[in-house]
Protein backbone atom coordinates (compact mmCIF):
# COMPACT_ATOMS: atom_id res chain seq x y z
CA UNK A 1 0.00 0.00 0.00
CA UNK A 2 1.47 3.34 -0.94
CA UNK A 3 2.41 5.34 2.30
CA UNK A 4 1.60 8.94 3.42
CA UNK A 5 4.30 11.00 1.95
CA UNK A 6 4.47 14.46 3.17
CA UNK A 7 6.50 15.84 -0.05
CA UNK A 8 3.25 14.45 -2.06
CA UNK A 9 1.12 16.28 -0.05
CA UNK A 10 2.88 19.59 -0.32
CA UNK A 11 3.29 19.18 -3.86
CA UNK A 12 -0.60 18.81 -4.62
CA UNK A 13 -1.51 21.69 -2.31
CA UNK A 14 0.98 23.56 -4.43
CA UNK A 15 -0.66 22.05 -7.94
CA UNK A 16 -4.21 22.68 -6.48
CA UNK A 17 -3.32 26.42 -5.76
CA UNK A 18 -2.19 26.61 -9.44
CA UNK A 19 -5.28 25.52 -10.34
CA UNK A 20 -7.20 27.70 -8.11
CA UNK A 21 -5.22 30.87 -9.19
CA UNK A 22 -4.53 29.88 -13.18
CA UNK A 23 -6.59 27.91 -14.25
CA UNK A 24 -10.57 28.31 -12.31
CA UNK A 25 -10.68 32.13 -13.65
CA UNK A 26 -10.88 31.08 -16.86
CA UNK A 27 -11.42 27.71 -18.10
CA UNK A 28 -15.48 28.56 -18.29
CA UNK A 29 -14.03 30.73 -21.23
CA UNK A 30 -11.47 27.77 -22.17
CA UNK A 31 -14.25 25.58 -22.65
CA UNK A 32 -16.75 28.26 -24.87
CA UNK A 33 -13.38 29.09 -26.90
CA UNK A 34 -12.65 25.11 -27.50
CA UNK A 35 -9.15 25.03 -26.35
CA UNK A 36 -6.84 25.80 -23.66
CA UNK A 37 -4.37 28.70 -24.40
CA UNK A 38 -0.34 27.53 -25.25
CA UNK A 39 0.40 29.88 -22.34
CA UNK A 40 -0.73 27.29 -20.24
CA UNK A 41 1.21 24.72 -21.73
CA UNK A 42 4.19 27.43 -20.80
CA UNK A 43 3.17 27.87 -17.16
CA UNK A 44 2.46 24.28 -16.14
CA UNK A 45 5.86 23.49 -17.21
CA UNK A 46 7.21 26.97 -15.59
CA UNK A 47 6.07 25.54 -12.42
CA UNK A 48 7.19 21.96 -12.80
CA UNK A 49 3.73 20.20 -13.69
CA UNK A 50 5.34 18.12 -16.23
CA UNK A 51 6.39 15.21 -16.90
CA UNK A 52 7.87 14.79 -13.07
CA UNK A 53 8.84 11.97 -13.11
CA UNK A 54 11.45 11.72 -16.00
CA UNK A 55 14.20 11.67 -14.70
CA UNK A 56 16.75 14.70 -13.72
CA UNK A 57 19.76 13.67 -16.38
CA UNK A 58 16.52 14.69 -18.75
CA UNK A 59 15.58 17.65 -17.10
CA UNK A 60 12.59 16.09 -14.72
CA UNK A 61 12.30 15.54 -10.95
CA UNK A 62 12.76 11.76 -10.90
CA UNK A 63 9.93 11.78 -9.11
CA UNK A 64 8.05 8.41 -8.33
CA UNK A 65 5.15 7.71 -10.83
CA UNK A 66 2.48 8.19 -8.65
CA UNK A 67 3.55 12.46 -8.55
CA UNK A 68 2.32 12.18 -11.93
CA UNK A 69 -0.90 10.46 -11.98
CA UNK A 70 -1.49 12.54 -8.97
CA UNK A 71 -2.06 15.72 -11.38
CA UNK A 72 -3.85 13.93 -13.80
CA UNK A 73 -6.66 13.00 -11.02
CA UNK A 74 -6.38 16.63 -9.25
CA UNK A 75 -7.37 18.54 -12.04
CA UNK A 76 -10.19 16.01 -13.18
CA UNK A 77 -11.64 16.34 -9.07
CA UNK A 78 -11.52 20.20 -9.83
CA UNK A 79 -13.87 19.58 -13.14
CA UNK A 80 -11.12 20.34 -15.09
CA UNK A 81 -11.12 16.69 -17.32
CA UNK A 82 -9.91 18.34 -20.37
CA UNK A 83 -6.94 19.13 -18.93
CA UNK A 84 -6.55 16.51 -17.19
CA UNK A 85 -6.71 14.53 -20.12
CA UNK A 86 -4.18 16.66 -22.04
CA UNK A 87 -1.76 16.30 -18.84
CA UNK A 88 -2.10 12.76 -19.14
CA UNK A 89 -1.16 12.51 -22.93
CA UNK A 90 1.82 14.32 -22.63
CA UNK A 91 2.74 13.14 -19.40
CA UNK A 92 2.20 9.72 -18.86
CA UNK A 93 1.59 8.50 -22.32
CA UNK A 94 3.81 10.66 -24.86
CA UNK A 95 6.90 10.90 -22.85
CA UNK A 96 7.18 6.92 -21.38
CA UNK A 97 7.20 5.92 -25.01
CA UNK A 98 10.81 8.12 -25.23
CA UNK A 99 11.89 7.71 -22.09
CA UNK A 100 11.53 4.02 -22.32
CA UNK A 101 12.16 2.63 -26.02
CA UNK A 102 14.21 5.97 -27.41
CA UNK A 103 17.42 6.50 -27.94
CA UNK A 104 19.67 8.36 -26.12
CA UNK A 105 19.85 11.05 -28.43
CA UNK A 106 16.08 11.13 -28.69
CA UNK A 107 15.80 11.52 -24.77
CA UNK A 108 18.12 14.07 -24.95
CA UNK A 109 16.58 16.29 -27.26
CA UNK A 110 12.79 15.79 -26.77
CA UNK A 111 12.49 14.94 -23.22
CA UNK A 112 14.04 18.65 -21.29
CA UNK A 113 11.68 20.85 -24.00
CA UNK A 114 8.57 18.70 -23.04
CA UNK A 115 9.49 18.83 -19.27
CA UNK A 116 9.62 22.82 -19.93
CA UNK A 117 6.67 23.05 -21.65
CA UNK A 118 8.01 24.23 -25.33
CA UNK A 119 7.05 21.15 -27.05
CA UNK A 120 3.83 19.49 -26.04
CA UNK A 121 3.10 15.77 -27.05
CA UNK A 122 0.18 13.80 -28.37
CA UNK A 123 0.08 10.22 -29.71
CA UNK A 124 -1.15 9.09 -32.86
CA UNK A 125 -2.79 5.69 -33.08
CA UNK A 126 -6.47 6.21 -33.99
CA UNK A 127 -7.26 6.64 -37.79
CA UNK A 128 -10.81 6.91 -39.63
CA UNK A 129 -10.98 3.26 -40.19
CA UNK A 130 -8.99 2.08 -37.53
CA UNK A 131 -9.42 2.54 -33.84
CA UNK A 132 -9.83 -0.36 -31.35
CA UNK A 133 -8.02 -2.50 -33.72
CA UNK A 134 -4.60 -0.82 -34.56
CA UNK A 135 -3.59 -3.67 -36.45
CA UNK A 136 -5.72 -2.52 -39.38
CA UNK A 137 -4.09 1.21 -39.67
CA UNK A 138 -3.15 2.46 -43.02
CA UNK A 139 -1.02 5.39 -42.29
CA UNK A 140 2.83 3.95 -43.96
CA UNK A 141 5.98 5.16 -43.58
CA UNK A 142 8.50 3.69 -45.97
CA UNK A 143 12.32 3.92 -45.98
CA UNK A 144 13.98 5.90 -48.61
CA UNK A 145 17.61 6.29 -47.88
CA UNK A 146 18.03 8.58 -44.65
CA UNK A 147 14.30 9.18 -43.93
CA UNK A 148 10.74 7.25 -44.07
CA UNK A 149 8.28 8.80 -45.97
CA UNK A 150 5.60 9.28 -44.32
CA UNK A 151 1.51 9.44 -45.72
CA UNK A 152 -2.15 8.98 -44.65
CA UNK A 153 -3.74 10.06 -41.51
CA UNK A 154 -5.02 10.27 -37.96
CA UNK A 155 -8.31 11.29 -36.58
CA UNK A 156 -9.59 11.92 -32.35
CA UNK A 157 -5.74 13.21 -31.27
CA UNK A 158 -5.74 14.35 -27.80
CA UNK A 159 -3.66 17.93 -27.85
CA UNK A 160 -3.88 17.59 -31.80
CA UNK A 161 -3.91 21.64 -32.22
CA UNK A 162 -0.87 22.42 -29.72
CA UNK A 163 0.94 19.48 -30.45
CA UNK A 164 4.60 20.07 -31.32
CA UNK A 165 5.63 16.26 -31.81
CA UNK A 166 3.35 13.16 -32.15
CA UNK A 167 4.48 9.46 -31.34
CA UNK A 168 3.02 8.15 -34.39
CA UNK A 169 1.89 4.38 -34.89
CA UNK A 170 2.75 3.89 -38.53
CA UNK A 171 3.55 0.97 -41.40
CA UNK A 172 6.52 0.18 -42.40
CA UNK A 173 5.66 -3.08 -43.49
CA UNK A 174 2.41 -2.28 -45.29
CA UNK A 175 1.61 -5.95 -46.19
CA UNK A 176 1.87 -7.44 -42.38
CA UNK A 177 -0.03 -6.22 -39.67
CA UNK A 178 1.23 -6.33 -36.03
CA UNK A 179 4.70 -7.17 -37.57
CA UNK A 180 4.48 -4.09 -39.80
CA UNK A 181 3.64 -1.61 -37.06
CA UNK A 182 6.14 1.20 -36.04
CA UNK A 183 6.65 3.91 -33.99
CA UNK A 184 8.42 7.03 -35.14
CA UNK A 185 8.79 10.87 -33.03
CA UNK A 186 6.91 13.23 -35.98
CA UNK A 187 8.29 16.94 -35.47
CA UNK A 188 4.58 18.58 -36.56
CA UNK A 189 6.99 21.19 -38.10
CA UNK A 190 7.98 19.09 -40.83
CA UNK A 191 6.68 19.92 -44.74
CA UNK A 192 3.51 17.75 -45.66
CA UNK A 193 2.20 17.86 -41.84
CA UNK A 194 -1.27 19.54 -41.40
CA UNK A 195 -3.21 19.81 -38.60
CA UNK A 196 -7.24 19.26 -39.56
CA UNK A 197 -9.86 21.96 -37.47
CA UNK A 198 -10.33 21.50 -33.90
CA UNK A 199 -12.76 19.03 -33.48
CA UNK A 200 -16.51 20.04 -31.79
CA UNK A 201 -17.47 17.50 -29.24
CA UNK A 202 -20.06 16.86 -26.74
CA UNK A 203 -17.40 17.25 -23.36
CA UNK A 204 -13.82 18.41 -22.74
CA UNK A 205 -14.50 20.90 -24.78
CA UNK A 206 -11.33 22.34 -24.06
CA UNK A 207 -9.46 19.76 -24.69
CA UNK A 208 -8.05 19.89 -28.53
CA UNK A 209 -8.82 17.21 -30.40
CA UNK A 210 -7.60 16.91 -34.34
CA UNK A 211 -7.04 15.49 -36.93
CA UNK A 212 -4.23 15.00 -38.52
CA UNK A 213 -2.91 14.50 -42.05
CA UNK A 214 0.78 13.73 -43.57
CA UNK A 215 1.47 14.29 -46.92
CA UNK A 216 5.00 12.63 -48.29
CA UNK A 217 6.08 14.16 -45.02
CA UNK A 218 9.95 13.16 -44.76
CA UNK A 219 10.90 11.60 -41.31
CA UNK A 220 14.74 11.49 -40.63
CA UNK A 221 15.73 7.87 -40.11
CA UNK A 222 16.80 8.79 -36.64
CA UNK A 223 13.37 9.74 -35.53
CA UNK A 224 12.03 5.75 -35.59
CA UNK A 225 11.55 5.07 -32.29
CA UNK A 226 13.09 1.41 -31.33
CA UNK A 227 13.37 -0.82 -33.47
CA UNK A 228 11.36 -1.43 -37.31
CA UNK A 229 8.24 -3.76 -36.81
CA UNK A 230 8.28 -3.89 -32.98
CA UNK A 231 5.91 -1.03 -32.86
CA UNK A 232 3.12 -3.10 -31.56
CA UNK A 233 5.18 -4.55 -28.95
CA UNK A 234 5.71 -1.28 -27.26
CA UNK A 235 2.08 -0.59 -27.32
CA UNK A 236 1.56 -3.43 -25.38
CA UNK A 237 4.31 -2.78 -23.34
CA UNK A 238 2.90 1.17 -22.74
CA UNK A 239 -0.60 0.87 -22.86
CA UNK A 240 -1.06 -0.21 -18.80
CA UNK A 241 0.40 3.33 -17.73
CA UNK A 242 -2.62 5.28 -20.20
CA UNK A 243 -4.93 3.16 -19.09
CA UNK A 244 -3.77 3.78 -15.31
CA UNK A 245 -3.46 7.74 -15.65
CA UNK A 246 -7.19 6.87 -17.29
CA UNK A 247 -8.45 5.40 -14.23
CA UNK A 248 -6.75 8.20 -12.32
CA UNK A 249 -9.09 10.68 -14.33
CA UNK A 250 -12.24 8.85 -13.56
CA UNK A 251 -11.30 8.65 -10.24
CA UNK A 252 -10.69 11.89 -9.82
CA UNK A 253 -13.75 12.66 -11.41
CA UNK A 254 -15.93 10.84 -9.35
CA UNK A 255 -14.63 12.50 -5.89
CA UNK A 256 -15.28 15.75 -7.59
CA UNK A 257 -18.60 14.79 -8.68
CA UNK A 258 -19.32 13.65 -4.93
CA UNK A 259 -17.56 17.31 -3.81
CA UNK A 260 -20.00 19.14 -5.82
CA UNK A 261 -22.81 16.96 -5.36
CA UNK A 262 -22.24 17.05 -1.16
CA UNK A 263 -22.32 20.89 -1.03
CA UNK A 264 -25.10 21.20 -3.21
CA UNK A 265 -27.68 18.81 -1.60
CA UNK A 266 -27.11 20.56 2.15
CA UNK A 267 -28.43 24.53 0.88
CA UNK A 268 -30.80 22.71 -1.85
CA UNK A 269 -34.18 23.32 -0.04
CA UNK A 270 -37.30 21.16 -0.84
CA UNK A 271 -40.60 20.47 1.19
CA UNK A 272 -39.36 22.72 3.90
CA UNK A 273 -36.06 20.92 4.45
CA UNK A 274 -32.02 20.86 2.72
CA UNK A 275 -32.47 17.50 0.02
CA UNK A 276 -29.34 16.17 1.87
CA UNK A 277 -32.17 15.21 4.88
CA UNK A 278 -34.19 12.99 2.76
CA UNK A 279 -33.09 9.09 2.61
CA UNK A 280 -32.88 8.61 -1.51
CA UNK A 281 -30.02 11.87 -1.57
CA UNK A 282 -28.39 9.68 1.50
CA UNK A 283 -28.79 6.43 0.19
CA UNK A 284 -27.59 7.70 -3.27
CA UNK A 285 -24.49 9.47 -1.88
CA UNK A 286 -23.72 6.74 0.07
CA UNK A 287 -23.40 4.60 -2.99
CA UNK A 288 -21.11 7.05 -4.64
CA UNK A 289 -19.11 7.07 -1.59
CA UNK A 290 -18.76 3.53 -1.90
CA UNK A 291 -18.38 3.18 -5.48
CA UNK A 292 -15.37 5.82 -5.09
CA UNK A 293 -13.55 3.77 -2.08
CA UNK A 294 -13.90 0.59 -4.60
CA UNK A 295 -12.62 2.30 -7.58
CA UNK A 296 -9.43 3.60 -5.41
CA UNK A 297 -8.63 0.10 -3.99
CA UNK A 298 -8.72 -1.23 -7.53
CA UNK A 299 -6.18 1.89 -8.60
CA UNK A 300 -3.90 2.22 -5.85
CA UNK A 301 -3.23 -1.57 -6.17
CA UNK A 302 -2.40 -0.95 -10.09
CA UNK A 303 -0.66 1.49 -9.33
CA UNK A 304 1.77 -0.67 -7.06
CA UNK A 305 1.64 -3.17 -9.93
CA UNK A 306 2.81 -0.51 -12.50
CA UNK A 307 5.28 1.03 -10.08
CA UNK A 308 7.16 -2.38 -9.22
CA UNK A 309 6.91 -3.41 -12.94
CA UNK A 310 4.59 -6.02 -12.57
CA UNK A 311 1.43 -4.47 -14.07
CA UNK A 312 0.02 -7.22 -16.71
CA UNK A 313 -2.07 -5.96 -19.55
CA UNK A 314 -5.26 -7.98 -18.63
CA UNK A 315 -5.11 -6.29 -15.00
CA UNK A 316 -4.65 -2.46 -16.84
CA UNK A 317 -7.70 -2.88 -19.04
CA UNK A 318 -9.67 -4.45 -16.18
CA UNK A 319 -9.27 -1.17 -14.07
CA UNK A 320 -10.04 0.99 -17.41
CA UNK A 321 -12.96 -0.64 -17.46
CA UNK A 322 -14.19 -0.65 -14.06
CA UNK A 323 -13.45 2.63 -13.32
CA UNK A 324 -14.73 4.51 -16.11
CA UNK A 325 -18.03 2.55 -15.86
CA UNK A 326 -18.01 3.63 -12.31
CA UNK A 327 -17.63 6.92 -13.22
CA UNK A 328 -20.30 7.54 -15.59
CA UNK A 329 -22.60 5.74 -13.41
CA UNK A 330 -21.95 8.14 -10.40
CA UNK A 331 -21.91 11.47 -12.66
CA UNK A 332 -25.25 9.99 -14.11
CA UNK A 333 -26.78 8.92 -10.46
CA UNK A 334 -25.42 12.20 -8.77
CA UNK A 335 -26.77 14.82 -11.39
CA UNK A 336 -30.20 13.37 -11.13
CA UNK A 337 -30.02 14.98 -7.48
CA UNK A 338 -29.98 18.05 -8.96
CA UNK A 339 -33.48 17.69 -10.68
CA UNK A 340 -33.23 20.11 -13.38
CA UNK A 341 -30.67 22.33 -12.59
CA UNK A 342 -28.47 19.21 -13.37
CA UNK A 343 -29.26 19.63 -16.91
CA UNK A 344 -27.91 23.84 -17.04
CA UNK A 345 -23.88 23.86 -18.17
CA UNK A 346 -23.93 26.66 -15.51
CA UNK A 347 -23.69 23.92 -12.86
CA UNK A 348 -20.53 21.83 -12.54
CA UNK A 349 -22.28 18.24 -12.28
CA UNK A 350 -23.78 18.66 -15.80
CA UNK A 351 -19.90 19.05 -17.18
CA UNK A 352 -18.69 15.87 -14.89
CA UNK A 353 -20.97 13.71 -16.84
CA UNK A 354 -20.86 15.00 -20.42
CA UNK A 355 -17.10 14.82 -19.64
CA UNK A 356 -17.50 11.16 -18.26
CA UNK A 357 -18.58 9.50 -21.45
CA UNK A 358 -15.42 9.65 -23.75
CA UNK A 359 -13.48 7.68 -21.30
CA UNK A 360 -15.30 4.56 -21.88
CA UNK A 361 -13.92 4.72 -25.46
CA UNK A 362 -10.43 6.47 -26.11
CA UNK A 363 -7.49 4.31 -24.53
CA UNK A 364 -9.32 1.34 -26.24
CA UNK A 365 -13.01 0.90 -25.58
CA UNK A 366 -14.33 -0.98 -22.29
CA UNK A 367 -15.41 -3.68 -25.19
CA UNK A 368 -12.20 -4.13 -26.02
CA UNK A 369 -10.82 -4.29 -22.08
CA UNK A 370 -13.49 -6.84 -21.47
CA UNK A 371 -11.99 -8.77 -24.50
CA UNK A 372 -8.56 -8.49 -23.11
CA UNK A 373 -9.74 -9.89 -19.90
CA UNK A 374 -11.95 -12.71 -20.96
CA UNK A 375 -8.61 -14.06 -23.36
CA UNK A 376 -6.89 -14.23 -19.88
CA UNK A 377 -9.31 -16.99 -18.74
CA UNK A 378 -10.07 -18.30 -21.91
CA UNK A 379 -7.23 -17.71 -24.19
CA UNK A 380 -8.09 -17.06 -27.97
C-alpha cells in the first residue's frame, strides 16, 4: 500500500493552488473558446507540472510515478477533465514511449523541452478506419535512404492543435499487420504535416482534439523510435500506464462529482427541508461514496503493480474498465439529485458527466478491455 508522503502532499496543495489561481478564472471561457491557451502549456511546465517523473539527467524531478498520476486526477476532481486529459497525454503516455524505447539522443533532445513546456506531445494511433483494432491502420511510412516517408492520416488526437511532436503508430511493413507496425517521433513542423480543425465535441470541450494529415512528409531515419516492426510490442508494453493515468481521471472525477454533489444537496431546499435530509439523496451518496472507495482500492493496487513493474495488460484494461463505468454511473446517479438544474452547463455536475462519457472509449473501448480480460481466462 502506498504510504503517506508528506512531499506528495505539499506538492498537490501547491498544484491545487495553481489551479485555483490559473486555471478556475478562466477555463469557463477555455471551454466556450474550444481550447486551452499555449500559455498554459508554458506555465504548467514553468512551475514543474510536467512530466515529473522523468528523470533529472533529462531535465525532470525523478519523481516516483504516482507524482504524476497525482495531477492527472487533481485537475479532473476540480472539473477540469480536459486538462486533465491533455496532462495525461503528454505526461504519462507521450513521454514513457521516449523515455523508455528511445534513444539516447532522442531523450536528450525531446524529453528537457517537453518537461519545460516548449514542445507538447500527443500520440497518434487512432485513424478513420482504424481505432480499437490498430492492427488494421493504413497510415505507412516507408524507408527511402536517410528518412521514411511518411503518408495517410489520424483522426480523435488528444492535444492535436498544440501538439509540437506526435508518437506516431505507422507501417513500415504495409503488407503485415502487427509485424508491420512502427513507432516514429513526428516533429509537426515538418513539410507535408497539417493539422485538420479542432474538433466540436459533446465534453472536454477544451481539450483539442484533431485530426491529422501527412502528406509525403519526410521523417529522418533517426526519428524511428526502437526498433522497425516492434511497434506493436511497445504498445503493449505502454498501454497499462494510459490506461492507469485513465483510471486516475475517472477517479478523480468521481470524488469531484461527490464534492460538488455534497455541497449542493445541504443549501438545496425542498418540502421545507435541505435535500441532503431525505433518505434517496443519502442512500444515493452513500453509494457514490462507496463506489469511489472501490474504484481507489482497484487503482492504488495498479498502481503498485505498475510502479514495481509487474502491471500485466489484462489487469490495466480491467481497471479501465471498471473505473470509467463507475464513473459515468456516479456522474449519471449524482446529477439526477440536482433535478433540473443538473441539466444547465452553468452547474458543474452537468460538465462531470458530459465529460465522463469519452473515457469509456479512447485508450481502447471498455469492449475491447473486457476482451482483453476474458482471453486471460479463456485464451483465444
Amino acid at each position: 500500500m502506498l504510504a503517506y508522503d508528506a512531499d506528495l502532499e505539499l506538492f498537490k496543495d501547491n498544484f491545487k493552488r495553481f489551479l485555483a489561481e490559473q486555471v478556475a478564472p478562466h477555463y469557463e471561457q477555455w471551454e466556450r473558446e474550444g481550447m486551452v491557451p499555449r500559455s498554459l502549456w508554458s506555465a504548467l511546465g514553468e512551475n514543474g507540472f510536467l512530466c515529473v517523473d522523468v528523470p533529472e539527467e533529462y531535465g525532470g524531478y525523478g519523481v516516483p510515478t504516482h507524482y504524476s498520476l497525482m495531477l492527472v486526477e487533481e485537475s479532473a476532481r476540480a472539473g477540469y477533465s480536459a486538462i486533465s486529459t491533455g496532462l495525461s497525454c503528454h505526461s504519462d503516455i507521450a513521454a514513457p514511449y521516449i523515455l523508455h524505447i528511445g534513444s539516447e539522443a532522442q531523450k536528450q533532445y525531446w524529453l528537457p523541452k517537453m518537461v519545460s513546456g516548449e514542445v507538447v506531445g500527443a500520440i497518434g494511433m487512432t485513424e478513420p478506419g482504424a481505432g480499437s483494432d490498430l492492427q488494421a491502420m493504413r497510415t505507412s511510412a516507408i524507408l527511402q535512404d536517410d528518412h521514411y516517408v511518411l503518408n495517410g492520416s489520424k483522426t480523435f488526437i488528444s492535444n492535436g492543435q498544440h501538439a509540437d511532436l506526435v508518437v506516431l503508430a505507422v507501417k513500415t511493413d504495409p503488407q503485415a499487420r502487427a509485424k508491420g507496425v512502427s513507432l516514429m517521433l513526428v516533429d509537426t513542423q515538418l513539410e507535408g504535416f497539417k493539422k485538420g480543425t479542432n474538433l466540436d465535441k459533446i465534453g472536454l470541450h477544451s481539450q483539442d482534439t484533431s485530426e491529422l494529415f501527412f502528406d509525403n512528409v519526410k521523417v529522418p531515419k533517426d526519428q524511428l523510435l526502437g526498433q522497425a516492426g516492434q511497434g506493436f510490442a511497445y504498445l503493449m508494453q505502454e498501454l497499462p500506464r494510459e490506461r492507469t493515468a485513465i483510471a486516475a481521471t475517472a477517479l478523480g472525477a468521481i470524488r469531484g462529482s461527490i464534492d460538488v454533489t455534497t455541497a449542493y444537496v445541504k443549501e438545496r431546499q425542498a418540502f421545507g427541508q435541505a435535500i441532503g435530509h431525505f433518505q434517496n439523496t443519502r442512500f444515493v451518496l452513500a453509494q457514490a461514496k462507496i463506489d469511489e472507495l472501490a474504484t481507489a482500492a482497484f487503482y492504488n493496487q495498479n498502481l503498485e503493480l505498475y510502479m514495481q513493474g509487474k502491471l500485466d495488460v489484462e489487469t490495466a484494461a480491467a481497471l479501465k474498465s471498471f473505473s470509467t463505468d463507475m464513473q459515468m454511473k456516479v456522474a449519471d446517479q449524482l446529477l439526477q439529485l440536482f433535478g433540473g438544474y443538473g441539466y444547465m452547463t452553468e452547474y458543474p455536475i452537468s460538465r462531470f458527466f458530459v465529460d465522463a462519457r469519452i473515457q469509456r472509449i479512447y485508450g481502447g473501448t471498455n469492449e475491447i478491455m473486457k476482451e482483453i480480460v476474458a482471453r486471460s481466462l479463456l485464451g483465444r
